[in-house]
Structure formats: structure tokens, C-alpha cells
PDB file of N, CA and C in Angstrom:
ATOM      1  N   UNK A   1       0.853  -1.173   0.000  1.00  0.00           N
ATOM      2  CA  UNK A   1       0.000   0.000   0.000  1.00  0.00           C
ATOM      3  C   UNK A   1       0.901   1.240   0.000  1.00  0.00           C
ATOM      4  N   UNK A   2       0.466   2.287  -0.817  1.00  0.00           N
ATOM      5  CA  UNK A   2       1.909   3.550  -1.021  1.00  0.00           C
ATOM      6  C   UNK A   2       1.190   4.124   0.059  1.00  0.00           C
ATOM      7  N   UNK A   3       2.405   4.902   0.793  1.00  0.00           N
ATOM      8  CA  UNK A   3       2.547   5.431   1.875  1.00  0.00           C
ATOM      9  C   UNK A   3       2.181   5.014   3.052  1.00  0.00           C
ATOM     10  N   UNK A   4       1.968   3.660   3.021  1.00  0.00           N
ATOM     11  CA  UNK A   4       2.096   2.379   4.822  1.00  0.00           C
ATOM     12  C   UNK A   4       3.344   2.461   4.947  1.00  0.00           C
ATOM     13  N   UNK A   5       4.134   3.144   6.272  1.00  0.00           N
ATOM     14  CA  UNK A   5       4.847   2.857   6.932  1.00  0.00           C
ATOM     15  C   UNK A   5       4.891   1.714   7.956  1.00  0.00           C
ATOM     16  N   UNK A   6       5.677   0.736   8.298  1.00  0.00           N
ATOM     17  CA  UNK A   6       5.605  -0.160   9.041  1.00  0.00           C
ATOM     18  C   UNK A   6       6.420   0.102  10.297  1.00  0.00           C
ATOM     19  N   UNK A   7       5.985  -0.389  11.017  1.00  0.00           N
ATOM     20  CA  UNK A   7       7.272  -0.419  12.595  1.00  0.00           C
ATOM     21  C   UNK A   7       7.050  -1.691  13.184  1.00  0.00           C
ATOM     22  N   UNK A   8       8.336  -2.250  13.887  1.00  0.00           N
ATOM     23  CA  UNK A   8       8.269  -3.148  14.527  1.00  0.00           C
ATOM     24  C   UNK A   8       8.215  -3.412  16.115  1.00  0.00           C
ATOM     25  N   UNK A   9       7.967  -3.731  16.548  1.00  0.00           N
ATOM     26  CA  UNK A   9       7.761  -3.631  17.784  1.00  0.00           C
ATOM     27  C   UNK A   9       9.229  -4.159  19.027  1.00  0.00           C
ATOM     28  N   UNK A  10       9.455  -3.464  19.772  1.00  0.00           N
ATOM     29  CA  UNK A  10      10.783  -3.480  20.008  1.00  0.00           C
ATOM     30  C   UNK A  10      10.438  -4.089  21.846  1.00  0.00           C
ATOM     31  N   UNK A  11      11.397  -4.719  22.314  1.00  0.00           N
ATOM     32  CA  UNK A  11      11.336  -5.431  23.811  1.00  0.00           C
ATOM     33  C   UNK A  11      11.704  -4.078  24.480  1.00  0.00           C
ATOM     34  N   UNK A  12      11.574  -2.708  24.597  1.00  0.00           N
ATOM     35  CA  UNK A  12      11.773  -1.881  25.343  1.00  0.00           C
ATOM     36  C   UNK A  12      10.491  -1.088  24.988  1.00  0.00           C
ATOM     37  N   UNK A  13       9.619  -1.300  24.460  1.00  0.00           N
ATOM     38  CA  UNK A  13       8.083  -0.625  24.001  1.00  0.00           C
ATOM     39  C   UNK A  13       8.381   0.252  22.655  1.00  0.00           C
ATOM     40  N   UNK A  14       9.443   0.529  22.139  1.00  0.00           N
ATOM     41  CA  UNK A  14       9.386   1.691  20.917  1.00  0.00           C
ATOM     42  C   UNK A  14       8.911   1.102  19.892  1.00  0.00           C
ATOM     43  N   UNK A  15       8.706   1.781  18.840  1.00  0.00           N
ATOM     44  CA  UNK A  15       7.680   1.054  17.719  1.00  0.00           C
ATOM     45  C   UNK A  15       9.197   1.561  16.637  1.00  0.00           C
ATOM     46  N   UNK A  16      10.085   0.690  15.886  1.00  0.00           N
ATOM     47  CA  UNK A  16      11.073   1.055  15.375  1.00  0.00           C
ATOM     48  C   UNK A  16      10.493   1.011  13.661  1.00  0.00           C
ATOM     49  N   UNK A  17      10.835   1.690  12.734  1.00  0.00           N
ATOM     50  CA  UNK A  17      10.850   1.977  11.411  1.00  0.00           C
ATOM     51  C   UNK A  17      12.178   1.299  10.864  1.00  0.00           C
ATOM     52  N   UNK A  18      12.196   0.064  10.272  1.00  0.00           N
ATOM     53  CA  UNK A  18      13.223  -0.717   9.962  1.00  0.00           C
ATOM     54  C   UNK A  18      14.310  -0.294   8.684  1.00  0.00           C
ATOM     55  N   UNK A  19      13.324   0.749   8.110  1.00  0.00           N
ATOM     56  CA  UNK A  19      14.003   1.474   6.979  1.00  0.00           C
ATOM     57  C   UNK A  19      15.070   2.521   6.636  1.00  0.00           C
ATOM     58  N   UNK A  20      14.495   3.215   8.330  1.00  0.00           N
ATOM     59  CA  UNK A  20      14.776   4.862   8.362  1.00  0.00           C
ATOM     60  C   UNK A  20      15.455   4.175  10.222  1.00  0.00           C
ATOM     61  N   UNK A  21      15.365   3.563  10.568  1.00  0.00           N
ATOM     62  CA  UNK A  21      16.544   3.095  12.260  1.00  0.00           C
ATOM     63  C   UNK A  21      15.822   4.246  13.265  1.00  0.00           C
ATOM     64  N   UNK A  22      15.123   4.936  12.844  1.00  0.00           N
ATOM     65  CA  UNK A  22      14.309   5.371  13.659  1.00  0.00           C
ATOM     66  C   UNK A  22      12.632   5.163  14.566  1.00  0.00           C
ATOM     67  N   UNK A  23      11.968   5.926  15.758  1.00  0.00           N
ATOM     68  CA  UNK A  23      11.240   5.269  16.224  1.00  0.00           C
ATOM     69  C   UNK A  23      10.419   5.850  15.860  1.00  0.00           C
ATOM     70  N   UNK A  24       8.815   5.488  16.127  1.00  0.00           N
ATOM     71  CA  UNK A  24       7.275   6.464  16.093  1.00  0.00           C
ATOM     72  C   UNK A  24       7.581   6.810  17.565  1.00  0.00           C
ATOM     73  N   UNK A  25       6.885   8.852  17.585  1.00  0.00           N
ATOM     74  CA  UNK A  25       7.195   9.298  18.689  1.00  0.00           C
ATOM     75  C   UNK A  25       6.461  10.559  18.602  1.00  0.00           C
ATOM     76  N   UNK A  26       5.772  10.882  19.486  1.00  0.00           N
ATOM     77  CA  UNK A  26       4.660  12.145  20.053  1.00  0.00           C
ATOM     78  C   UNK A  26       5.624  13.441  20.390  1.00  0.00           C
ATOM     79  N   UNK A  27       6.026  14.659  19.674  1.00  0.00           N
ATOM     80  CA  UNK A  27       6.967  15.202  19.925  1.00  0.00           C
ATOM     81  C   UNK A  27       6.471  15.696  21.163  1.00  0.00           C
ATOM     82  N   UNK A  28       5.446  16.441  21.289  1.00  0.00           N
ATOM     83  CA  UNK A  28       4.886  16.937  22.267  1.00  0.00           C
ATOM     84  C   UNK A  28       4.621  16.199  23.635  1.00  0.00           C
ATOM     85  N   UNK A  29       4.744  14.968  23.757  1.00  0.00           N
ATOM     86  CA  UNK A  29       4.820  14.007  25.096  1.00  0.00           C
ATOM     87  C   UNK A  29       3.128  14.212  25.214  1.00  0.00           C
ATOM     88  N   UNK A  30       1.991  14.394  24.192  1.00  0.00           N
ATOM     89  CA  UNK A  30       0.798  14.340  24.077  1.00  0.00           C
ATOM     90  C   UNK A  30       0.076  12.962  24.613  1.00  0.00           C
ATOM     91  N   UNK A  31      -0.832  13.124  25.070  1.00  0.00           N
ATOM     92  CA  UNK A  31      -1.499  11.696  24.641  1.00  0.00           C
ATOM     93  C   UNK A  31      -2.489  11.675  24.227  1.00  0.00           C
ATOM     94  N   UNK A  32      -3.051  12.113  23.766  1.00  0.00           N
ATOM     95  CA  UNK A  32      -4.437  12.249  23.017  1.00  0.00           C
ATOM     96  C   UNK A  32      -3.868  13.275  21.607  1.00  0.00           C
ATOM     97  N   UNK A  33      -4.312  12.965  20.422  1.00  0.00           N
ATOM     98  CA  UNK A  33      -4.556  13.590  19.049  1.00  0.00           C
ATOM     99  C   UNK A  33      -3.356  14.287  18.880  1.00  0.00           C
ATOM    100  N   UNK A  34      -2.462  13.983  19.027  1.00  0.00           N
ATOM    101  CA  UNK A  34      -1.089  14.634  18.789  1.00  0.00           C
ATOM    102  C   UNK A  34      -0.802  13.960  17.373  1.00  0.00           C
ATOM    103  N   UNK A  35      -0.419  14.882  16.655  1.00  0.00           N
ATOM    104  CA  UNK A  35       0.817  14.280  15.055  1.00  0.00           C
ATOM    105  C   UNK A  35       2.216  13.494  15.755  1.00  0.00           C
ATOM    106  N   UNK A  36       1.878  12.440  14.954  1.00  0.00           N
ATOM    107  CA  UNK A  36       3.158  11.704  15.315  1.00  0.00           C
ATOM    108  C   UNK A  36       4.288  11.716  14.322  1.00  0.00           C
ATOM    109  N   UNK A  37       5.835  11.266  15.039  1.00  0.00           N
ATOM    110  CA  UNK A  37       6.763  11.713  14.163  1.00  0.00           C
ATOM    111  C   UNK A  37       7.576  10.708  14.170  1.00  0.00           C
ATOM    112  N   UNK A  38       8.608  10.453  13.339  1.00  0.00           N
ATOM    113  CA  UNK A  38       9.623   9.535  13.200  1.00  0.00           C
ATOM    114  C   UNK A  38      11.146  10.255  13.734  1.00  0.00           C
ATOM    115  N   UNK A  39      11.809   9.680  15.190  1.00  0.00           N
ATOM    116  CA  UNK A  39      12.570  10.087  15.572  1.00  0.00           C
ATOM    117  C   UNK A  39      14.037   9.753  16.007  1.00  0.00           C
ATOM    118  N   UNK A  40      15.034   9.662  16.407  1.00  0.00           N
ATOM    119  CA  UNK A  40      16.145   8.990  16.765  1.00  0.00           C
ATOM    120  C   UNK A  40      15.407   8.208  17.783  1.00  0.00           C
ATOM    121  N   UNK A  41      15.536   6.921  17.933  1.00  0.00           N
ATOM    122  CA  UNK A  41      15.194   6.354  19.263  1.00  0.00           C
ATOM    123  C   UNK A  41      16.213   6.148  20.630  1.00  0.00           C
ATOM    124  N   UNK A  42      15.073   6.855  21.465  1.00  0.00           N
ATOM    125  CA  UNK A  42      15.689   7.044  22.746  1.00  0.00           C
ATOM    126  C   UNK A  42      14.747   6.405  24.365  1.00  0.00           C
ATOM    127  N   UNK A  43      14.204   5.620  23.817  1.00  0.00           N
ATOM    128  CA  UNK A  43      13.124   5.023  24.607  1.00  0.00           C
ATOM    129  C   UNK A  43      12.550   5.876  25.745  1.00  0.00           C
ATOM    130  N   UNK A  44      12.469   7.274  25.849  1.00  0.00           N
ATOM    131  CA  UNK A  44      11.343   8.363  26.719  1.00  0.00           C
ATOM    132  C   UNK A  44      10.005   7.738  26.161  1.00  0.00           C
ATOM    133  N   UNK A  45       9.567   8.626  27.259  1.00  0.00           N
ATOM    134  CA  UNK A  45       7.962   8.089  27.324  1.00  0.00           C
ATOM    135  C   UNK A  45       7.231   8.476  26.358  1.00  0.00           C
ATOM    136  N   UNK A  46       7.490   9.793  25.593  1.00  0.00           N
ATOM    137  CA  UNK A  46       7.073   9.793  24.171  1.00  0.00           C
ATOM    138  C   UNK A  46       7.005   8.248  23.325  1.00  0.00           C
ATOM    139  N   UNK A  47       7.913   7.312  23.369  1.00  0.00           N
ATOM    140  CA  UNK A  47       8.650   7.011  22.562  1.00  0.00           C
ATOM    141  C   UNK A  47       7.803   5.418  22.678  1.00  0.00           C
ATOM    142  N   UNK A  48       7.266   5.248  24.151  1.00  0.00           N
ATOM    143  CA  UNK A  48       7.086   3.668  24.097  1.00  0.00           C
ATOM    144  C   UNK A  48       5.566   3.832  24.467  1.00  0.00           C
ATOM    145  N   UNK A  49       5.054   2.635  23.647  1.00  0.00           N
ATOM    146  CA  UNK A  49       3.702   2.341  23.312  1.00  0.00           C
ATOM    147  C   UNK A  49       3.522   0.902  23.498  1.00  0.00           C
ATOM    148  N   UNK A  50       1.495   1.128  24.116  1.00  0.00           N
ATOM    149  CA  UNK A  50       1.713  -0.311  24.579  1.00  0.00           C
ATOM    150  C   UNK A  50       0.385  -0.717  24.063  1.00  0.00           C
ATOM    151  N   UNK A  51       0.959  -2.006  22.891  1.00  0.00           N
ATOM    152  CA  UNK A  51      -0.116  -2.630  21.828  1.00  0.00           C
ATOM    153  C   UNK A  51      -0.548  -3.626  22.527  1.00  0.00           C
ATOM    154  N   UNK A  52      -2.128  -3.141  21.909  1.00  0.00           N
ATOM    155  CA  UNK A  52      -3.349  -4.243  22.577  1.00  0.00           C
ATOM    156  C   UNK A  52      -3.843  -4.771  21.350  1.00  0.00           C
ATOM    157  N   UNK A  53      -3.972  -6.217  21.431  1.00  0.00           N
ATOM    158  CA  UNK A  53      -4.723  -7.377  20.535  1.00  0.00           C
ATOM    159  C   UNK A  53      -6.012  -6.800  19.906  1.00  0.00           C
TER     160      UNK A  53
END
């Protein structure tokens, strides 16, 4: 699908972009309706997300 980015899911919670070595990340430390961004990963709380089934 053009323009699906994928991430993988990492044992420290970051969601990593296998392409670009970077993570998905809330610049704003938002949690609700914030634009998300692709960032150096640094596992802050921006940074780790926790996927439900």
C-alpha cells in the first residue's frame, strides 16, 4: 500500500521503522490527538507504546 509505513515492535516498548533506524514518537509528550513523528530512538515516554490485541 503507497505510503504504509511499518514499525516493529521493540522489547523496550518503541515502535522502530526498519528502513529509516528510527522510532514512532509524540513530539509533544501528548497523549491524546497529537501528530506523530519519526525520531532517533531514545526510549522516553514519548517514545514507548503499549499494543493491545
Amino acid at each position: 500500500m503507497p505510503g504504509t509505513v511499518l514499525h516493529n515492535g521493540t522489547t523496550d516498548g518503541t515502535l522502530l521503522n526498519p528502513q529509516s533506524a528510527k522510532c514512532l514518537n509524540t513530539p509533544d509528550f501528548s497523549l491524546t490527538s497529537a501528530p506523530l513523528a519519526i525520531w532517533d530512538c531514545n526510549a522516553t515516554t514519548n517514545q514507548v507504546w503499549i499494543l493491545r490485541a
